[in-house]
Each structure stands twice: as C-alpha cells, then as structure tokens.
PDB file of N, CA and C in Angstrom:
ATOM      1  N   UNK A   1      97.177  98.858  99.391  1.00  0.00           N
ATOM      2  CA  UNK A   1      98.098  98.454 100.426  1.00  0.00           C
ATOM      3  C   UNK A   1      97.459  98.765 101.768  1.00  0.00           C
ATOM      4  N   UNK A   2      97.646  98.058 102.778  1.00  0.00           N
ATOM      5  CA  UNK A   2      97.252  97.997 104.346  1.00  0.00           C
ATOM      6  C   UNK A   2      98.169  98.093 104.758  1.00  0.00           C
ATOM      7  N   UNK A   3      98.084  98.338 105.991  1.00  0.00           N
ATOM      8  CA  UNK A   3      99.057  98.136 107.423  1.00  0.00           C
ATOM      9  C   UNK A   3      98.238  97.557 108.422  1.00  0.00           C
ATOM     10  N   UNK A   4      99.010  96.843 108.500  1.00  0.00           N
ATOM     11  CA  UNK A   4      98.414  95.877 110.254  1.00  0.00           C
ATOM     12  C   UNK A   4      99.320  96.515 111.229  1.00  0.00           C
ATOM     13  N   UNK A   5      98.534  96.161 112.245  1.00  0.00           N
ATOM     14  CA  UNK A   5      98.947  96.259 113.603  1.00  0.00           C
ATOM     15  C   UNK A   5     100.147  95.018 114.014  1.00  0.00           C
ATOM     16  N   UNK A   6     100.981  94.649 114.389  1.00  0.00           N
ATOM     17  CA  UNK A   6     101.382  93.688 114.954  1.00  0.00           C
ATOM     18  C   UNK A   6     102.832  93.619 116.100  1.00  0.00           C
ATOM     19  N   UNK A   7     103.345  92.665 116.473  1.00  0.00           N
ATOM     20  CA  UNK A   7     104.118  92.761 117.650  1.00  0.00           C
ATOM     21  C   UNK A   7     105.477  93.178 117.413  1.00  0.00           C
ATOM     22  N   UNK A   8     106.169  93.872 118.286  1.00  0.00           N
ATOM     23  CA  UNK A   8     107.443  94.930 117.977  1.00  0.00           C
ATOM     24  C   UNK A   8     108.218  93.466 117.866  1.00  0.00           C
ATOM     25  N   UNK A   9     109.222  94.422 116.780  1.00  0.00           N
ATOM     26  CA  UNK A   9     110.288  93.079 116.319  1.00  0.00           C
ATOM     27  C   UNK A   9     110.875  93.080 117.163  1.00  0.00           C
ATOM     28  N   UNK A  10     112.168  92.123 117.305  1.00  0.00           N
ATOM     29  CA  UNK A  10     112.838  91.845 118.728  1.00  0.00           C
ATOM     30  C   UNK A  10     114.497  92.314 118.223  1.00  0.00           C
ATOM     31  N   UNK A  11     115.180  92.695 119.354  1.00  0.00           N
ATOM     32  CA  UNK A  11     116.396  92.805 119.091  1.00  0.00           C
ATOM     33  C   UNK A  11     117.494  91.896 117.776  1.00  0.00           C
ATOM     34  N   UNK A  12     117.114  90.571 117.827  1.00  0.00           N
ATOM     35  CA  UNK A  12     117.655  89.591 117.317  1.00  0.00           C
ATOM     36  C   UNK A  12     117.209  89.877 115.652  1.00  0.00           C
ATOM     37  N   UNK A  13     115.734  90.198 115.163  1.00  0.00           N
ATOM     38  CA  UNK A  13     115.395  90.305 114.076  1.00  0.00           C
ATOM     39  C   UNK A  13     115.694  92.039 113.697  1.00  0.00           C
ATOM     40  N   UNK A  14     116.080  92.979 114.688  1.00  0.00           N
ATOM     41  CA  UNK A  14     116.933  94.021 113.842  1.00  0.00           C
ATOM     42  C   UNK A  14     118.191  93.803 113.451  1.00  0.00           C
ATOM     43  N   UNK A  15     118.778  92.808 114.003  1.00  0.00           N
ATOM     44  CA  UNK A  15     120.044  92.922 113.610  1.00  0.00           C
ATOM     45  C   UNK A  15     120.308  92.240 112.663  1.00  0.00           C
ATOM     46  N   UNK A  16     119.369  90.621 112.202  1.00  0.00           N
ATOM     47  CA  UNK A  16     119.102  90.202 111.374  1.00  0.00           C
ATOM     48  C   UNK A  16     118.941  91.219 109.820  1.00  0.00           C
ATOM     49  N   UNK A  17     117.867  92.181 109.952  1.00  0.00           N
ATOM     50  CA  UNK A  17     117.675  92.856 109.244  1.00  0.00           C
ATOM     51  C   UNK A  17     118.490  93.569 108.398  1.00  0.00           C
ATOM     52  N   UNK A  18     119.637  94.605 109.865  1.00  0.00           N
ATOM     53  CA  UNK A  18     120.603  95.382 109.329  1.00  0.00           C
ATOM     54  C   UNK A  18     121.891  94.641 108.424  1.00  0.00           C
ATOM     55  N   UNK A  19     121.960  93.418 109.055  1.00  0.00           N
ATOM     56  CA  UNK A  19     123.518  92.606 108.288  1.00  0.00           C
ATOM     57  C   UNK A  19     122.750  92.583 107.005  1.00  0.00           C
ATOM     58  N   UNK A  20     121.189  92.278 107.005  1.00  0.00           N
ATOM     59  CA  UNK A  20     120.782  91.882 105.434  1.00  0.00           C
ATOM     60  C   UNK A  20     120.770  93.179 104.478  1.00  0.00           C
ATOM     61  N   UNK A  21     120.846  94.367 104.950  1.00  0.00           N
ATOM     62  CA  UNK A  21     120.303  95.409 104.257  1.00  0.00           C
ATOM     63  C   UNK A  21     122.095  95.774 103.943  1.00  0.00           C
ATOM     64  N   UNK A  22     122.892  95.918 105.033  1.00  0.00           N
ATOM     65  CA  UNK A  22     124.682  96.114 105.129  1.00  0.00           C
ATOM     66  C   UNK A  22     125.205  94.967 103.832  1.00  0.00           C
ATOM     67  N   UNK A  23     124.597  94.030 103.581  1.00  0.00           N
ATOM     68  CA  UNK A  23     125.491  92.736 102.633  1.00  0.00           C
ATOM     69  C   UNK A  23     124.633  93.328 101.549  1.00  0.00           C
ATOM     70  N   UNK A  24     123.427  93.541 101.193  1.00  0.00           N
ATOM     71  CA  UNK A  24     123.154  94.004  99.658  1.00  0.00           C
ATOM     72  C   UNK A  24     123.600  95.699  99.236  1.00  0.00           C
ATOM     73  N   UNK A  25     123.759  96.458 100.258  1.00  0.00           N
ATOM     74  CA  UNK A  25     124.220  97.521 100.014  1.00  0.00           C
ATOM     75  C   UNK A  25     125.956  97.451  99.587  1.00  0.00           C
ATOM     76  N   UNK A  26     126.260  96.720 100.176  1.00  0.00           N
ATOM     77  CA  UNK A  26     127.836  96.494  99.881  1.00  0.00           C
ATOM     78  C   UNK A  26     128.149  95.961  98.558  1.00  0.00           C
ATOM     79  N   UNK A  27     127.374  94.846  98.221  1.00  0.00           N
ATOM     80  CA  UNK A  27     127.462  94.113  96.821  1.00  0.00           C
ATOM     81  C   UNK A  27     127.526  94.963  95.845  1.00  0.00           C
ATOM     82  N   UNK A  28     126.416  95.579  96.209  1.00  0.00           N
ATOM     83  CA  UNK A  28     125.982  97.060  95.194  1.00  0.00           C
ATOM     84  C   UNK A  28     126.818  97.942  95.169  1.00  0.00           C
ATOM     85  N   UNK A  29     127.480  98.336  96.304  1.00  0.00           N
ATOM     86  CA  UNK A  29     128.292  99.340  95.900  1.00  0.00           C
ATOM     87  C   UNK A  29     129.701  99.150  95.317  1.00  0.00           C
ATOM     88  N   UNK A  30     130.313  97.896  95.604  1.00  0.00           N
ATOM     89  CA  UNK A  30     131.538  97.358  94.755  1.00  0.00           C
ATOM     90  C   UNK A  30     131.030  96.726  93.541  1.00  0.00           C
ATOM     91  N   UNK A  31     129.760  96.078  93.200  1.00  0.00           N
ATOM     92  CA  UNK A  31     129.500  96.169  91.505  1.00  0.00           C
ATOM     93  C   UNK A  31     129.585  97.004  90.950  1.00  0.00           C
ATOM     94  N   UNK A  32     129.447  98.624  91.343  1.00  0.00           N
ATOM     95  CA  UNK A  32     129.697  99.869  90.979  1.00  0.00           C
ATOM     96  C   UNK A  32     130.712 100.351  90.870  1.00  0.00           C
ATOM     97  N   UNK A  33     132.207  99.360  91.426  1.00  0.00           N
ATOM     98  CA  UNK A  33     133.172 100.283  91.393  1.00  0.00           C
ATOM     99  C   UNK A  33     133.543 101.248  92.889  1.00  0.00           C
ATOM    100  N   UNK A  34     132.598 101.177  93.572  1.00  0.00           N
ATOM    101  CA  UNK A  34     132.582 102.915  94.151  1.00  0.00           C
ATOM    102  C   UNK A  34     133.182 101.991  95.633  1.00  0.00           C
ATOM    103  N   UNK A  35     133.328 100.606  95.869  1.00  0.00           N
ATOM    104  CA  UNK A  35     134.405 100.036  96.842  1.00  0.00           C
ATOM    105  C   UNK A  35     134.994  98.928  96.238  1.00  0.00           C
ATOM    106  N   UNK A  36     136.464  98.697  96.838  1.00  0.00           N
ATOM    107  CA  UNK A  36     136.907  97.678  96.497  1.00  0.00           C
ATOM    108  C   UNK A  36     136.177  96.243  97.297  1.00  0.00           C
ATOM    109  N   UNK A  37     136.879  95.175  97.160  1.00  0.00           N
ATOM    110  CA  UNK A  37     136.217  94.137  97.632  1.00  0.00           C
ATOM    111  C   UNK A  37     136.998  93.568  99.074  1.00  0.00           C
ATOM    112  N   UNK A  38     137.431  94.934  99.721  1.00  0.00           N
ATOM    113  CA  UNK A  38     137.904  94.549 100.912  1.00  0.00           C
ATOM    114  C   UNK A  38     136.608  95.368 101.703  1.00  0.00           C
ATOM    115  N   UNK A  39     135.766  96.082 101.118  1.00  0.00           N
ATOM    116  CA  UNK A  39     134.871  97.059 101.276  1.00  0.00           C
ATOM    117  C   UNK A  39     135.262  98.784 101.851  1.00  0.00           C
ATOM    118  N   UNK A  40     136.643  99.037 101.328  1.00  0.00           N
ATOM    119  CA  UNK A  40     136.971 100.440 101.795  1.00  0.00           C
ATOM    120  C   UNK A  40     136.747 101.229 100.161  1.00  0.00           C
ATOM    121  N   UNK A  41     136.624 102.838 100.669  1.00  0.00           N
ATOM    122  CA  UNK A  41     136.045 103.695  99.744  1.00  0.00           C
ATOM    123  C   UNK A  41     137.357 103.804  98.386  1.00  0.00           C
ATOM    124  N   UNK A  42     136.889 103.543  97.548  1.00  0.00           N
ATOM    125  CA  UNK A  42     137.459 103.380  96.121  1.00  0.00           C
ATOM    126  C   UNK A  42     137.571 104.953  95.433  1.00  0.00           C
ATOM    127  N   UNK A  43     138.027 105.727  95.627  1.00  0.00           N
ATOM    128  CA  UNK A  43     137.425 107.743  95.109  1.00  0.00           C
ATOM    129  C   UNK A  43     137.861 107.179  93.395  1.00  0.00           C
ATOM    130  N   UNK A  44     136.538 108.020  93.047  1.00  0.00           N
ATOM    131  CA  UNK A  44     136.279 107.701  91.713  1.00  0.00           C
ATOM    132  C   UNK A  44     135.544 109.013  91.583  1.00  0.00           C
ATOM    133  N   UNK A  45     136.839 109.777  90.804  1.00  0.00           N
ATOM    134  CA  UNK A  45     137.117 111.021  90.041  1.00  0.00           C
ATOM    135  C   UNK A  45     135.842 111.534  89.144  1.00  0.00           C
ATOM    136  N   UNK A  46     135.564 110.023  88.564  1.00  0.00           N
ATOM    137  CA  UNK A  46     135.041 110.516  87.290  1.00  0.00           C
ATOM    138  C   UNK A  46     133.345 110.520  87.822  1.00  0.00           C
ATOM    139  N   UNK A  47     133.063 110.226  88.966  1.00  0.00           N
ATOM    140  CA  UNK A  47     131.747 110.492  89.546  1.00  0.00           C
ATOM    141  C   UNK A  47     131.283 111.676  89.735  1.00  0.00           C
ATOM    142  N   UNK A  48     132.006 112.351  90.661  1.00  0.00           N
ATOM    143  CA  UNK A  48     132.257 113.397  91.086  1.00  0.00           C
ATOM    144  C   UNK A  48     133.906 114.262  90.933  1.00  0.00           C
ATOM    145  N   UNK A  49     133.700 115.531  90.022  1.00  0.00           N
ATOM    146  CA  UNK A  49     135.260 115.265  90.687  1.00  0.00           C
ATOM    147  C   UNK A  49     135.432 116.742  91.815  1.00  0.00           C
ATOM    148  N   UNK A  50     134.487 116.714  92.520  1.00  0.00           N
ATOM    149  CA  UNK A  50     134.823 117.465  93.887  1.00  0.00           C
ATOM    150  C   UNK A  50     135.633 116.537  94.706  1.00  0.00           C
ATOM    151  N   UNK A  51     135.766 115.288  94.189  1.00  0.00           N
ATOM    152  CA  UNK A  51     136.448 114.809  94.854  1.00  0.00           C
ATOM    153  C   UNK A  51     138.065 114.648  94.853  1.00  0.00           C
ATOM    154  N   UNK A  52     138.501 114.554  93.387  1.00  0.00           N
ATOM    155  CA  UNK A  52     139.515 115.032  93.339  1.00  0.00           C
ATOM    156  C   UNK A  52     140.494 116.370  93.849  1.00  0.00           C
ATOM    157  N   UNK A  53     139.267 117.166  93.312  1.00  0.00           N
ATOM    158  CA  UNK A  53     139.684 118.454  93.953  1.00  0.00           C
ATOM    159  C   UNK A  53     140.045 118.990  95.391  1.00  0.00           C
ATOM    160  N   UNK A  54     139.420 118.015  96.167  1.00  0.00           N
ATOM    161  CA  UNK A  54     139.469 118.133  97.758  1.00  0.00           C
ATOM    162  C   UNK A  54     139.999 116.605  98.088  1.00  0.00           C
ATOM    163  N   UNK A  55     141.033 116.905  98.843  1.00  0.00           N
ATOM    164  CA  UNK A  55     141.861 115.801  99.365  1.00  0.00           C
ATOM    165  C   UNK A  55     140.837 115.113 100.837  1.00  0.00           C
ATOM    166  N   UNK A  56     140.777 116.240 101.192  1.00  0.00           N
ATOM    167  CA  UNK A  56     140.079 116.713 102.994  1.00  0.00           C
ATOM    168  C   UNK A  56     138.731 115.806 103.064  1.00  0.00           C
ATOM    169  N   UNK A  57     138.078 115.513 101.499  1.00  0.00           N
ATOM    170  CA  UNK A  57     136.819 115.194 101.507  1.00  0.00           C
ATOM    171  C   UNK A  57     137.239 113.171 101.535  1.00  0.00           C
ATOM    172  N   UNK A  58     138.069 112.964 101.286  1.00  0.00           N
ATOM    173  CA  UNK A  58     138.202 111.583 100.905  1.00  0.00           C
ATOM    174  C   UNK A  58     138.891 110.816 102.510  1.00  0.00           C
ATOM    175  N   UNK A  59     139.665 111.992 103.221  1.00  0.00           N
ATOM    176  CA  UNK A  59     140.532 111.587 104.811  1.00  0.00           C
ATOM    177  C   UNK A  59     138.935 111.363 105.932  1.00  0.00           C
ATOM    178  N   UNK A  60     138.090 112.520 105.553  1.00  0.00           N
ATOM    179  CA  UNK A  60     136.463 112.910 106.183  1.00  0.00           C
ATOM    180  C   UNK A  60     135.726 111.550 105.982  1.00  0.00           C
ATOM    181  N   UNK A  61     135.774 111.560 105.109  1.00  0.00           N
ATOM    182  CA  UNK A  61     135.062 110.251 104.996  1.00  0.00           C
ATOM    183  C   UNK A  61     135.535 109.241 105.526  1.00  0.00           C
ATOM    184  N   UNK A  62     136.598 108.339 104.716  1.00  0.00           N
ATOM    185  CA  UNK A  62     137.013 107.246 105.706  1.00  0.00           C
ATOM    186  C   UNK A  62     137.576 107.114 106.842  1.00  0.00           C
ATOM    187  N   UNK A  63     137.547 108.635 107.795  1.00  0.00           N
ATOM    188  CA  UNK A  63     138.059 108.749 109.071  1.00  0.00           C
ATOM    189  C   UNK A  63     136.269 108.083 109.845  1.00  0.00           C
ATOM    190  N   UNK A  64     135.267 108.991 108.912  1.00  0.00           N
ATOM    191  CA  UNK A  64     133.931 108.938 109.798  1.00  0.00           C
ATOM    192  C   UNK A  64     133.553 107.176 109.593  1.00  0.00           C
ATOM    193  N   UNK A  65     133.643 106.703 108.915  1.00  0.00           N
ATOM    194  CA  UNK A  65     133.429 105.232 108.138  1.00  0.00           C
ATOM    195  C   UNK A  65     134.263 104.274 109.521  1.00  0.00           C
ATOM    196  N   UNK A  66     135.225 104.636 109.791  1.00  0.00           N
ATOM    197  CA  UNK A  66     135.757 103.909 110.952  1.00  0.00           C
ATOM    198  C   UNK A  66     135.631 104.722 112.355  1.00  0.00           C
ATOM    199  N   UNK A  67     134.654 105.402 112.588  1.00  0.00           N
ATOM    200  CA  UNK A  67     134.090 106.720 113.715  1.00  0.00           C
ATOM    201  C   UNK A  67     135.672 106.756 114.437  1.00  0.00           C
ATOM    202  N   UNK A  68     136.299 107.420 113.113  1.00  0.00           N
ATOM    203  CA  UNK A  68     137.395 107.997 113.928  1.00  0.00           C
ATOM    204  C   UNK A  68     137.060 109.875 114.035  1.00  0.00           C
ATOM    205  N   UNK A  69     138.102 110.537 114.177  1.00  0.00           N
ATOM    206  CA  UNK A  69     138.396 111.797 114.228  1.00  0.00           C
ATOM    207  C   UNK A  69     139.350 112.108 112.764  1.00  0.00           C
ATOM    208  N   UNK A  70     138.745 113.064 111.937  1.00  0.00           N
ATOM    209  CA  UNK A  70     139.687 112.987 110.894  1.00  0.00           C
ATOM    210  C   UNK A  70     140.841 114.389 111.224  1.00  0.00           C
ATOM    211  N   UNK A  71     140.643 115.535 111.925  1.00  0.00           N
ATOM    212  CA  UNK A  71     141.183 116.429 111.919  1.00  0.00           C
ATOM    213  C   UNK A  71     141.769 117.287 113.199  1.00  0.00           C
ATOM    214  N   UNK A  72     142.616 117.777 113.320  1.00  0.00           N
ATOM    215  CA  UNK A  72     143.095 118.024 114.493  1.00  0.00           C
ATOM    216  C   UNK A  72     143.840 117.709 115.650  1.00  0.00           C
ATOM    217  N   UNK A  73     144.155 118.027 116.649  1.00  0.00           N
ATOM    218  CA  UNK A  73     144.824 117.374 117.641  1.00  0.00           C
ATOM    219  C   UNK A  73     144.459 115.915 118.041  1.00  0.00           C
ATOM    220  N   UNK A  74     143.406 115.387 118.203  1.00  0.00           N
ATOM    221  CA  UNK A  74     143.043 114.270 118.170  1.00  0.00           C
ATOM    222  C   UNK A  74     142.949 112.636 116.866  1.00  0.00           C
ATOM    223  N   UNK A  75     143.342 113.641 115.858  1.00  0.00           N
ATOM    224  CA  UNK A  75     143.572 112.587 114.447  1.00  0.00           C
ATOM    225  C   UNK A  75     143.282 111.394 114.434  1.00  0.00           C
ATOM    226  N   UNK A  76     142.599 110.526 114.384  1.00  0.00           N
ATOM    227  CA  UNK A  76     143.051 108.977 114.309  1.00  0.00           C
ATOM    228  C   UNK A  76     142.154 108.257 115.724  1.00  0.00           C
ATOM    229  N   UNK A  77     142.047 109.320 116.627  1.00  0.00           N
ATOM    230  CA  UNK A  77     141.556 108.458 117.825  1.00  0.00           C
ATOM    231  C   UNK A  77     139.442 108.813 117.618  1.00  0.00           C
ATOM    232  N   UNK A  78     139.204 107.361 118.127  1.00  0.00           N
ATOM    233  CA  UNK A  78     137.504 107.073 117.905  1.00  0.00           C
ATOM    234  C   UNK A  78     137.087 107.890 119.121  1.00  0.00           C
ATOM    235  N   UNK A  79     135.850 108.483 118.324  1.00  0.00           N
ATOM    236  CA  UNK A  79     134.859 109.357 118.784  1.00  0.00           C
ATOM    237  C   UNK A  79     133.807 108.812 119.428  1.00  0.00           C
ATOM    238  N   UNK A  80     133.751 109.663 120.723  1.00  0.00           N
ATOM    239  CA  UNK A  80     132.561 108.879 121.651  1.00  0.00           C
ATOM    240  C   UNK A  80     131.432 108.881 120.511  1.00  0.00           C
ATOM    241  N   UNK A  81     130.483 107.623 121.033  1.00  0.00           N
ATOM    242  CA  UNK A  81     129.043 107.418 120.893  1.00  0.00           C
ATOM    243  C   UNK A  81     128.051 107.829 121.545  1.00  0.00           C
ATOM    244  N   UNK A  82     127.321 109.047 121.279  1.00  0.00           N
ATOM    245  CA  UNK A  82     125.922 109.269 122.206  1.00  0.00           C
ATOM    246  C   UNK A  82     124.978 108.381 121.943  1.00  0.00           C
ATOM    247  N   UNK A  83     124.184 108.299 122.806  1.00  0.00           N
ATOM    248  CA  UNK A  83     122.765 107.351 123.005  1.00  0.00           C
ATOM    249  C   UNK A  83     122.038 108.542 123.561  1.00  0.00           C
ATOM    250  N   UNK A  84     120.232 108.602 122.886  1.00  0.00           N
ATOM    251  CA  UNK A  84     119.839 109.295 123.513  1.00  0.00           C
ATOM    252  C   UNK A  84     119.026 108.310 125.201  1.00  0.00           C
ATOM    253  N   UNK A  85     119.299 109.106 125.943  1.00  0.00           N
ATOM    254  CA  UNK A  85     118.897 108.209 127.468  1.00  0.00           C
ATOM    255  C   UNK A  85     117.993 107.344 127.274  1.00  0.00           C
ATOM    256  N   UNK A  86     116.765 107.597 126.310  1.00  0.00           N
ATOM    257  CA  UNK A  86     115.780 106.802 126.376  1.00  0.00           C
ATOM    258  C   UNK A  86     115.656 105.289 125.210  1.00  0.00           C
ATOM    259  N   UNK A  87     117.353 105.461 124.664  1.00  0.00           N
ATOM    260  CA  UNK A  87     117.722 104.335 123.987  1.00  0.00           C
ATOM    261  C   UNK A  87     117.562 103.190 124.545  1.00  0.00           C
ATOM    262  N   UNK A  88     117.076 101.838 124.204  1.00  0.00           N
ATOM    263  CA  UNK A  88     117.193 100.846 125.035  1.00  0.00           C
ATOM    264  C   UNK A  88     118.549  99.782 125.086  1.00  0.00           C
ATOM    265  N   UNK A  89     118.577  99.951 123.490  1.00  0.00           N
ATOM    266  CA  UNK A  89     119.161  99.097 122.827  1.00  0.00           C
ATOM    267  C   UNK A  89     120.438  99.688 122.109  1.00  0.00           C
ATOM    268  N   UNK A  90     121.783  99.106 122.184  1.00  0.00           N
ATOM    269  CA  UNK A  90     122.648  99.697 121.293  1.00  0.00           C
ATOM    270  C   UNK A  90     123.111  99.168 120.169  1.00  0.00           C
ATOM    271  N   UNK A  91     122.968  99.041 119.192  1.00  0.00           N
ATOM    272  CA  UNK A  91     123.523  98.172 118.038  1.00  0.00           C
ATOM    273  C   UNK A  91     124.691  99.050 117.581  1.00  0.00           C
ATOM    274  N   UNK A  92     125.658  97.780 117.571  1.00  0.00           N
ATOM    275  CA  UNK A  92     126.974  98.451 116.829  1.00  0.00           C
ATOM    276  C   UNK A  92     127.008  98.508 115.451  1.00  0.00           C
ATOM    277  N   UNK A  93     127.724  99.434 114.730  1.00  0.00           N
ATOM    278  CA  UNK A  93     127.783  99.467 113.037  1.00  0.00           C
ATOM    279  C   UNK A  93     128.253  98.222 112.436  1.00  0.00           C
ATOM    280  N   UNK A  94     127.537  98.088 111.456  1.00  0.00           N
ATOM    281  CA  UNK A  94     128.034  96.799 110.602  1.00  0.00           C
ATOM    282  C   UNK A  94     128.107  97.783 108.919  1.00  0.00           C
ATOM    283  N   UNK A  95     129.122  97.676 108.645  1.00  0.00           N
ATOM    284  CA  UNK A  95     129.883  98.659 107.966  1.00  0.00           C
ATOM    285  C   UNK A  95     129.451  99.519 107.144  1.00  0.00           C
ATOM    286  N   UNK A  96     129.391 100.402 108.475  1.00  0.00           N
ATOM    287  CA  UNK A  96     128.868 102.292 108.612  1.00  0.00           C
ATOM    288  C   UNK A  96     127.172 102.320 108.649  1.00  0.00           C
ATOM    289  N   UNK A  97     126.216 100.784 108.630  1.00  0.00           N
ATOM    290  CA  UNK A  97     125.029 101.072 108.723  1.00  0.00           C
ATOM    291  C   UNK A  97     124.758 101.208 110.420  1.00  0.00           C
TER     292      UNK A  97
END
C-alpha cells in the first residue's frame, strides 16, 4: 500500500462523505435491532444489561444524541457547541456523526 500526496478535499466532499458513512452506520445499526427505523435508541437488555439496571444510562444517552442536557436544572434545553478558534468549518450532526 502507498499514500500519495494530493489536494485537500473540499467542504462539499466532507459532507458528502459523512451522510455516506451516517446512512451505512444507521442501516447497520437497525439490522441489529439496536434502533428502530425512525432511527432512535432501541435499549436492548439482552446486550448489555447495565442497561437495564441503570435508567440514568438510557435518559444520558438520548439526551446527548439530540445535544440536549440530560440532568439538572437545565433538563431538556441544547448545549452550547465549542469550536476550537482555529476551526474553519462547522458541520452540523447528521445523526450524532
């Protein structure tokens, strides 16, 4: 295997990229069971069952999945986004990538 040198991809072909990598990861993960086909988290006991056991772990998750706040005085309301300064570019999530 090689590596070449060649020209930085462009905004248009990351995002290209990410919807392509976000649509086979999704397929995959509801052929599994592990989402329904609206694409929200399906808890499946028999994977893990720390999950059963912890309620806190299943609110954590699909609070962070929609960058909300899962706990506390703030509940429900979305959490700023940092960029580090020398970001150029911001791409928004295409679901949670």
């Amino acid at each position: 295997m090689r590596f070449h040198n060649t020209a930085a991809i462009s905004d248009q072909e990351v995002a290209i990229l990410i919807t392509q990598i976000s649509n086979k990861v999704m397929a995959y993960l509801k052929k599994k069971s592990l989402l329904n086909e609206e694409g929200e988290i399906v808890q499946n006991p028999t994977m893990d069952p720390l999950w059963a056991e912890h309620e806190s772990l299943t609110l954590a998750t699909a609070a962070s999945i929609k960058s909300k706040i899962a706990f506390g005085p703030n509940t429900g309301k979305y959490f700023a986004k940092v960029l580090r300064p020398e970001a150029k570019k911001r791409f928004d999530l295409l679901s949670g990538f």
